[in-house]
PDB file of N, CA and C in Angstrom:
ATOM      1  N   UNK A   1      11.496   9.105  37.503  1.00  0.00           N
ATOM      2  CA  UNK A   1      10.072   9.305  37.667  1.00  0.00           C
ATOM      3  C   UNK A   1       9.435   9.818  36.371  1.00  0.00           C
ATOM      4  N   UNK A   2      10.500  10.880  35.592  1.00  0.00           N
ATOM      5  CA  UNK A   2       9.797  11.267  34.249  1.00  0.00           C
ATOM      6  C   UNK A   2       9.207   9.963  33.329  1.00  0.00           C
ATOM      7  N   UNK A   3      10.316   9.211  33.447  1.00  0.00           N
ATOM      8  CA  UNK A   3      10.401   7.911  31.866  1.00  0.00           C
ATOM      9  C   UNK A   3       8.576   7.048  32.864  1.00  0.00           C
ATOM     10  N   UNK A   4       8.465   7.131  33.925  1.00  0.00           N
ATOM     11  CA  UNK A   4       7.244   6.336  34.134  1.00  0.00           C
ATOM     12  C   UNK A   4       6.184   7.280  33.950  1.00  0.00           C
ATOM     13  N   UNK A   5       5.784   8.474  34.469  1.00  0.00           N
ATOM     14  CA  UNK A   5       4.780   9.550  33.664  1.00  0.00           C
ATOM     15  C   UNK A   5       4.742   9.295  32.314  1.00  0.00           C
ATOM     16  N   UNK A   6       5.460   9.130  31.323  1.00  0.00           N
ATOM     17  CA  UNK A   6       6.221   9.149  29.717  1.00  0.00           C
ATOM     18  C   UNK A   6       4.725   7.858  29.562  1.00  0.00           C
ATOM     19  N   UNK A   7       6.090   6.588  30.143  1.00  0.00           N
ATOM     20  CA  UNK A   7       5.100   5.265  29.739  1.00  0.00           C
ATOM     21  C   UNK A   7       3.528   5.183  29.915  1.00  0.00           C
ATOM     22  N   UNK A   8       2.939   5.520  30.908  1.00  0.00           N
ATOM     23  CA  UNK A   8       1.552   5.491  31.590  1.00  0.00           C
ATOM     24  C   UNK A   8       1.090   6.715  30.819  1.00  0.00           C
ATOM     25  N   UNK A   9       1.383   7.787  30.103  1.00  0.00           N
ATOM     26  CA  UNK A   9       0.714   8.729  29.631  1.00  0.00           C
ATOM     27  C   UNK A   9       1.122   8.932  28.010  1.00  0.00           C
ATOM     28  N   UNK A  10       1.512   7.697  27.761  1.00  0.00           N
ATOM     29  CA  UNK A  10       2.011   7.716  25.973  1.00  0.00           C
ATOM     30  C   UNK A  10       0.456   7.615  25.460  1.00  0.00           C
ATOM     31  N   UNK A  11       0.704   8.528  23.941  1.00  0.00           N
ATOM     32  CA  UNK A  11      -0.260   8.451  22.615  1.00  0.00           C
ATOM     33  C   UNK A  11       0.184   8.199  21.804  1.00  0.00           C
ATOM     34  N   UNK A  12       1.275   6.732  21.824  1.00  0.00           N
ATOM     35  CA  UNK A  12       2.249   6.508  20.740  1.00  0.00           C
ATOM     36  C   UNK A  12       1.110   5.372  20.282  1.00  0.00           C
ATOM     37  N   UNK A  13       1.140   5.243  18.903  1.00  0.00           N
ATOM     38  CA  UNK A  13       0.758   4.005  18.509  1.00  0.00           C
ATOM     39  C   UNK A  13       1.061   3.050  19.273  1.00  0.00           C
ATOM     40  N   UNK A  14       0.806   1.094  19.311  1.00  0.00           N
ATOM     41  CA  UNK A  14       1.935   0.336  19.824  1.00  0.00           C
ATOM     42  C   UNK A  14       0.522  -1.147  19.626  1.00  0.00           C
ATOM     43  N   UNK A  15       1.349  -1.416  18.390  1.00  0.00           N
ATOM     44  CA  UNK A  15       1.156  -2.751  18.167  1.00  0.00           C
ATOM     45  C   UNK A  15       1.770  -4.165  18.961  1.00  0.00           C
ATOM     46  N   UNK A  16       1.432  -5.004  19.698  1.00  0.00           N
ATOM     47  CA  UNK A  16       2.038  -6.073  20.042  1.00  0.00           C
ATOM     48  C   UNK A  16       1.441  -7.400  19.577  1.00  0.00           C
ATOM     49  N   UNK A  17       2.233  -8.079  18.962  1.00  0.00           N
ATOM     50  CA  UNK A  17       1.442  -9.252  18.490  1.00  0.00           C
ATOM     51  C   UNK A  17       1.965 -10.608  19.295  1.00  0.00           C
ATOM     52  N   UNK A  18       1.214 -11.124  19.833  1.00  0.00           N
ATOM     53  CA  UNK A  18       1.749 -12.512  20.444  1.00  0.00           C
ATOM     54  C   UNK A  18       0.646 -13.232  20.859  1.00  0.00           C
ATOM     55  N   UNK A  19       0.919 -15.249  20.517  1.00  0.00           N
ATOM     56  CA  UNK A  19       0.242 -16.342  20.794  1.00  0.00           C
ATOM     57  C   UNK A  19      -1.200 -15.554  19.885  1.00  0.00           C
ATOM     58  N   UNK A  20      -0.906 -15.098  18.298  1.00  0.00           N
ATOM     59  CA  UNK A  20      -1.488 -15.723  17.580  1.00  0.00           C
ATOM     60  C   UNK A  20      -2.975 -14.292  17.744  1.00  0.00           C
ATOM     61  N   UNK A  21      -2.694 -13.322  18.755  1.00  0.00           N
ATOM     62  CA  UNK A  21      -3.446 -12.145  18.693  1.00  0.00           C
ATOM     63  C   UNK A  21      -2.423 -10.733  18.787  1.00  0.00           C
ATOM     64  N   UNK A  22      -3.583  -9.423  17.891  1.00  0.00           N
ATOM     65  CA  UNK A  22      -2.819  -8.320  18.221  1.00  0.00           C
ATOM     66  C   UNK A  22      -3.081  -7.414  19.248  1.00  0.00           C
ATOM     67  N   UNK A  23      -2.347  -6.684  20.000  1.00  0.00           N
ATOM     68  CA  UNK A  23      -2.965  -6.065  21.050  1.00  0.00           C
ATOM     69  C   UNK A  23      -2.810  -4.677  19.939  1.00  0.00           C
ATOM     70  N   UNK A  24      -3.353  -3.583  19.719  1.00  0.00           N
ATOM     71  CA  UNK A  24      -3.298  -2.336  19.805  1.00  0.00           C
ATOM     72  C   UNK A  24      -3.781  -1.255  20.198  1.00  0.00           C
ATOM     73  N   UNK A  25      -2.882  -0.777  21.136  1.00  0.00           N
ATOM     74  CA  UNK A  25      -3.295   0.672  21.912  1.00  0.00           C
ATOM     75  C   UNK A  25      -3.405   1.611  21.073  1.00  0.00           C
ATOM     76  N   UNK A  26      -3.731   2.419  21.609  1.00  0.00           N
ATOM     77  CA  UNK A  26      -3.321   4.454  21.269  1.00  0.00           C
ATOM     78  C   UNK A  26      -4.205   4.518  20.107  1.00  0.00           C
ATOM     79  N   UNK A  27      -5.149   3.838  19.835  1.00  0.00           N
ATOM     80  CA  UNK A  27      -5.614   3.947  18.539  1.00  0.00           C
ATOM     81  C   UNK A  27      -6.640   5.135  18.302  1.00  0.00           C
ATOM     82  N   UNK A  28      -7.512   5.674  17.540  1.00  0.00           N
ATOM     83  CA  UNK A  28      -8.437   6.953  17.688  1.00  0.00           C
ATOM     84  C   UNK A  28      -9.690   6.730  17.318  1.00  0.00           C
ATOM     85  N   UNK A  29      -9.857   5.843  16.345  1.00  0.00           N
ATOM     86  CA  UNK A  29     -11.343   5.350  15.907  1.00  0.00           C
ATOM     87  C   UNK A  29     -11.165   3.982  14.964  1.00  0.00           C
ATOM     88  N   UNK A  30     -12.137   2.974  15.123  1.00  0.00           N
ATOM     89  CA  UNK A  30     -12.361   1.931  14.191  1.00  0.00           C
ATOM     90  C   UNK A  30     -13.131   2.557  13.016  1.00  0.00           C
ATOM     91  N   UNK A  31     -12.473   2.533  11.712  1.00  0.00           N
ATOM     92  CA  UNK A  31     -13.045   2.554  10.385  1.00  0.00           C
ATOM     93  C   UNK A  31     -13.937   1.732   9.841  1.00  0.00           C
ATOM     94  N   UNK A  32     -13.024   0.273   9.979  1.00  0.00           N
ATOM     95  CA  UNK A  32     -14.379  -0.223   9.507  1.00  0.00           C
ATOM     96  C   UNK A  32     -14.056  -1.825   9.933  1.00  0.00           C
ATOM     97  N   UNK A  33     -14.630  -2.711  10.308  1.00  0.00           N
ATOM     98  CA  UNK A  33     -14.640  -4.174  10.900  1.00  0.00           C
ATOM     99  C   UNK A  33     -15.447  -5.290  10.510  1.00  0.00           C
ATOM    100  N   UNK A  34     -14.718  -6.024   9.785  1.00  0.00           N
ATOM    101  CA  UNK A  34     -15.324  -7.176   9.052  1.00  0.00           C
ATOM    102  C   UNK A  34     -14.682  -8.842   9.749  1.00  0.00           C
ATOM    103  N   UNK A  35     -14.800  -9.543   8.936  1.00  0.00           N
ATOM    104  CA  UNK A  35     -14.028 -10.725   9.434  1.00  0.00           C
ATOM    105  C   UNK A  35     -12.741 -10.635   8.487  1.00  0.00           C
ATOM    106  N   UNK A  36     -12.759 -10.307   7.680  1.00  0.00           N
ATOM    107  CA  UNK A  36     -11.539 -10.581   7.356  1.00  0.00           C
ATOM    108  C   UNK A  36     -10.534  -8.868   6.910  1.00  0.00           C
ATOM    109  N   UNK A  37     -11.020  -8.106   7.495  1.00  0.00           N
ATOM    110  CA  UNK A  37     -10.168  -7.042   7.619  1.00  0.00           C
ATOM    111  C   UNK A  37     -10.602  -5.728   8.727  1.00  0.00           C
ATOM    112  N   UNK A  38      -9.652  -5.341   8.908  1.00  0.00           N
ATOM    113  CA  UNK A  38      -9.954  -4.254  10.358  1.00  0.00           C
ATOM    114  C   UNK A  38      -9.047  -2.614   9.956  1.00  0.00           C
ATOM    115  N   UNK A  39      -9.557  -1.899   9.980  1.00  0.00           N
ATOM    116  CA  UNK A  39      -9.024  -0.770   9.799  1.00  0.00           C
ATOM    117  C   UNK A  39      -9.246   0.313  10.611  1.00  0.00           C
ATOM    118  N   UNK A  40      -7.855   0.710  11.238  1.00  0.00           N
ATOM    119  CA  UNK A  40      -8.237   1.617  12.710  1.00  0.00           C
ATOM    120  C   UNK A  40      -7.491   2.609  12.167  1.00  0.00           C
ATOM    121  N   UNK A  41      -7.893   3.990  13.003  1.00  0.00           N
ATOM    122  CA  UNK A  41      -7.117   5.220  12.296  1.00  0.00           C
ATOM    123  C   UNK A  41      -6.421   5.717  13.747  1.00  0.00           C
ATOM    124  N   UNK A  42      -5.116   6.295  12.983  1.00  0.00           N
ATOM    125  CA  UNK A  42      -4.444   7.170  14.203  1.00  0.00           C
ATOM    126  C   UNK A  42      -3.830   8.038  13.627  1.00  0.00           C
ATOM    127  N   UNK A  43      -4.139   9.591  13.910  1.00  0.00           N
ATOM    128  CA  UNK A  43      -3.483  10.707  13.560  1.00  0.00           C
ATOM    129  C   UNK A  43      -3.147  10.657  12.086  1.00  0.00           C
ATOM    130  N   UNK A  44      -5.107  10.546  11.503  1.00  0.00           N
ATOM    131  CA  UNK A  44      -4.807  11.123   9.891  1.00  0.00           C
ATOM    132  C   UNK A  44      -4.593   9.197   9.186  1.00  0.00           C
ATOM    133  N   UNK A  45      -3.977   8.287   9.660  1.00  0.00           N
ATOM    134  CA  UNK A  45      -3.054   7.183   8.714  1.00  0.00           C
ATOM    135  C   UNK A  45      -4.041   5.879   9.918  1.00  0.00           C
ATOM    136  N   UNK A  46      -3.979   5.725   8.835  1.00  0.00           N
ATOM    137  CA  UNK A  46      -4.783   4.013   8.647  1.00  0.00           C
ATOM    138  C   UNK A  46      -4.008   2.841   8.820  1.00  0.00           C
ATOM    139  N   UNK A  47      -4.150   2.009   9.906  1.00  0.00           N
ATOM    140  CA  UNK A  47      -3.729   1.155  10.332  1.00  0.00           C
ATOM    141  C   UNK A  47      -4.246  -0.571   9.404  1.00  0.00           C
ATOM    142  N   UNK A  48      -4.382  -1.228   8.666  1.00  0.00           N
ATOM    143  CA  UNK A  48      -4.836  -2.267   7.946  1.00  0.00           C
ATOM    144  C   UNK A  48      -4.571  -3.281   8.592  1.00  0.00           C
ATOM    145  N   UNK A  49      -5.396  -4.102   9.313  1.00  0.00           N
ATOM    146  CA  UNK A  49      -5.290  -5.373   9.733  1.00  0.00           C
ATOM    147  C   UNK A  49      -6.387  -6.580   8.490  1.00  0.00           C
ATOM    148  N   UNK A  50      -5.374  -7.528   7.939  1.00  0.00           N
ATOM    149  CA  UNK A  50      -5.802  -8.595   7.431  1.00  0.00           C
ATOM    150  C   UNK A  50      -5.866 -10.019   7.622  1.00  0.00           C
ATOM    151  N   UNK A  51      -6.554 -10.611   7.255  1.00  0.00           N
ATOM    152  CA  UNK A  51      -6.818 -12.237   7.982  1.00  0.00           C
ATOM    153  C   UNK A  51      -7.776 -12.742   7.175  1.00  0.00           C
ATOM    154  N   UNK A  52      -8.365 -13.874   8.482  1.00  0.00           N
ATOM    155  CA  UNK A  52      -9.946 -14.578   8.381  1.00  0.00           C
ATOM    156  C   UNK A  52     -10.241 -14.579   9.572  1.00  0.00           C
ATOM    157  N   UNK A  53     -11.765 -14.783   9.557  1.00  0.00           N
ATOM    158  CA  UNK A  53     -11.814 -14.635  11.138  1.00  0.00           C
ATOM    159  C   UNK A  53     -12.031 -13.971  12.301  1.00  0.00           C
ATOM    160  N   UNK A  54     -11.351 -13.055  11.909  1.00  0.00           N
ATOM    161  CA  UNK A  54     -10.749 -11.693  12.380  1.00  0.00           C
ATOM    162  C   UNK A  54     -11.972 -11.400  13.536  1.00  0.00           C
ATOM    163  N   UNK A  55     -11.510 -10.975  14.789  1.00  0.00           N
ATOM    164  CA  UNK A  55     -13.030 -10.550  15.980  1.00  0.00           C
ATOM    165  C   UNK A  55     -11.996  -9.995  16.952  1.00  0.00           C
ATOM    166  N   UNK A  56     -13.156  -9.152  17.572  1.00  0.00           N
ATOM    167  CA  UNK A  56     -12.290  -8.562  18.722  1.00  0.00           C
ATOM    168  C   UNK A  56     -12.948  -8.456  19.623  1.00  0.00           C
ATOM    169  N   UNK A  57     -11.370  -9.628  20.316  1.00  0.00           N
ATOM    170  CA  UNK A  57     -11.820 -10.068  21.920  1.00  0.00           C
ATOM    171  C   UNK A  57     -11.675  -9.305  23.111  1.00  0.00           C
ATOM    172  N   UNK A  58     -11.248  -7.762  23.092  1.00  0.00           N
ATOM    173  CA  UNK A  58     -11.266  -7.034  24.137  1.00  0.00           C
ATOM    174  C   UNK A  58     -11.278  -5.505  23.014  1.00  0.00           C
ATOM    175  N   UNK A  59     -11.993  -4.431  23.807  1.00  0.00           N
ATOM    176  CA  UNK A  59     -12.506  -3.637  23.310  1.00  0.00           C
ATOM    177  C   UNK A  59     -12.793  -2.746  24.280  1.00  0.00           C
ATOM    178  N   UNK A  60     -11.707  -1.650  24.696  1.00  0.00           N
ATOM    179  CA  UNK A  60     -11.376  -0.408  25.394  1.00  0.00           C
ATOM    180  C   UNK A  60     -11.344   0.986  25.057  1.00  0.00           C
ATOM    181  N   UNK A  61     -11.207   2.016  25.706  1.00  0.00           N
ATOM    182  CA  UNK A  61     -11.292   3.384  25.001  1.00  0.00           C
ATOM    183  C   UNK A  61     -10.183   3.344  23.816  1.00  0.00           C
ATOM    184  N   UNK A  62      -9.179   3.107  23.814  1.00  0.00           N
ATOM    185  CA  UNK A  62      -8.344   3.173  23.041  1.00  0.00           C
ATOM    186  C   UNK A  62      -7.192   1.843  23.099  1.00  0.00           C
ATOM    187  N   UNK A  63      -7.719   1.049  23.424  1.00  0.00           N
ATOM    188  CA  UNK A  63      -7.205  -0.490  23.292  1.00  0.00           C
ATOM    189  C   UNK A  63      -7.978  -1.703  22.743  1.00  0.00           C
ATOM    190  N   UNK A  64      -7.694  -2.582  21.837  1.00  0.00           N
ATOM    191  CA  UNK A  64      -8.498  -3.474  21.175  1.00  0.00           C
ATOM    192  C   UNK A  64      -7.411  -4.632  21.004  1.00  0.00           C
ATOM    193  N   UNK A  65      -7.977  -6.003  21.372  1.00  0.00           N
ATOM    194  CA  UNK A  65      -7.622  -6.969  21.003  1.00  0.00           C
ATOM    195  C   UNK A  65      -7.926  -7.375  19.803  1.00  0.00           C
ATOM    196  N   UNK A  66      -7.306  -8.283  18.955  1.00  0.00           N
ATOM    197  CA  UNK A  66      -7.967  -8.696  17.796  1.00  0.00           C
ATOM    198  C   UNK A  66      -7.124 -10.379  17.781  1.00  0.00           C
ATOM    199  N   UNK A  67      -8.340 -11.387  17.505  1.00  0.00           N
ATOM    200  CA  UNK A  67      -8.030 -12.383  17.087  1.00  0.00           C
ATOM    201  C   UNK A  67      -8.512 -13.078  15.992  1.00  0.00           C
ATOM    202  N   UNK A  68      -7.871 -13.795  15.545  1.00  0.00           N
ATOM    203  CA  UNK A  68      -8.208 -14.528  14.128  1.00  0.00           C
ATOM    204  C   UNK A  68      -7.054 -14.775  13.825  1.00  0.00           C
ATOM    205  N   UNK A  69      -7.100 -14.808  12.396  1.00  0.00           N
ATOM    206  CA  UNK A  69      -5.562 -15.390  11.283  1.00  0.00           C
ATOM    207  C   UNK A  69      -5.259 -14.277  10.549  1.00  0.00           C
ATOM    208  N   UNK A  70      -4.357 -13.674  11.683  1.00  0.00           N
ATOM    209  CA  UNK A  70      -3.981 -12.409  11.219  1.00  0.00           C
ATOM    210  C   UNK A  70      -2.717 -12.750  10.253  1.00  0.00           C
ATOM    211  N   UNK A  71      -3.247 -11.896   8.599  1.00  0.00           N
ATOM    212  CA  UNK A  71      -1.893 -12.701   7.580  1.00  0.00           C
ATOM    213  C   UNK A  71      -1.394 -11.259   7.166  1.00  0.00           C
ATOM    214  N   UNK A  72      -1.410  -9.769   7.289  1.00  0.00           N
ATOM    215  CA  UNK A  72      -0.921  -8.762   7.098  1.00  0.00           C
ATOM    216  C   UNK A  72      -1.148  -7.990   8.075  1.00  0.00           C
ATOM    217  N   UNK A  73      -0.497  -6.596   8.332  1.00  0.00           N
ATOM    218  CA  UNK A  73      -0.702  -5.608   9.063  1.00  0.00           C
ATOM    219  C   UNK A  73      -0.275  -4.777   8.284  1.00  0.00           C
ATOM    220  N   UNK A  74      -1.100  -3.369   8.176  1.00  0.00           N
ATOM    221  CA  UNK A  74      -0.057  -2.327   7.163  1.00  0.00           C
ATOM    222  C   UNK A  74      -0.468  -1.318   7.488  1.00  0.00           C
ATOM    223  N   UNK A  75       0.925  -0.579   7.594  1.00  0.00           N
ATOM    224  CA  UNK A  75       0.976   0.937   8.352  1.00  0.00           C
ATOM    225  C   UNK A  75       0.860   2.049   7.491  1.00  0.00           C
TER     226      UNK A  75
END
């Protein structure tokens, strides 16, 4: 029962990338959002998303989709 409290109540970062979008949770604030770059902050460190394109197709308290031609990510 602990490890499911754990999962449902994580503030871990958690990038998932699949079919060409990124999902990322746990994030704390958008820096700054262009088409061709995205920069989200978590605890102090800057998350760098690069591409073309770049938009975000879902947009939650602390969850954001991002699609485009994502060609870097940097932690």
């Amino acid at each position: 029962m602990g490890k499911i409290k754990e999962y449902l109540n994580s503030s871990k970062l958690e990038l998932i990338y699949k079919d060409n979008k990124l999902d990322v949770s746990n994030y704390e604030e958008i820096l700054l959002l262009t088409s061709d770059k995205i920069i989200l902050l978590k605890d102090t460190k800057e998350i760098v998303i690069v591409g073309s394109d770049l938009t975000l197709l879902k947009l939650l308290d602390n969850e954001v989709l991002i699609g485009g031609c994502i060609k870097r990510i940097e932690l």
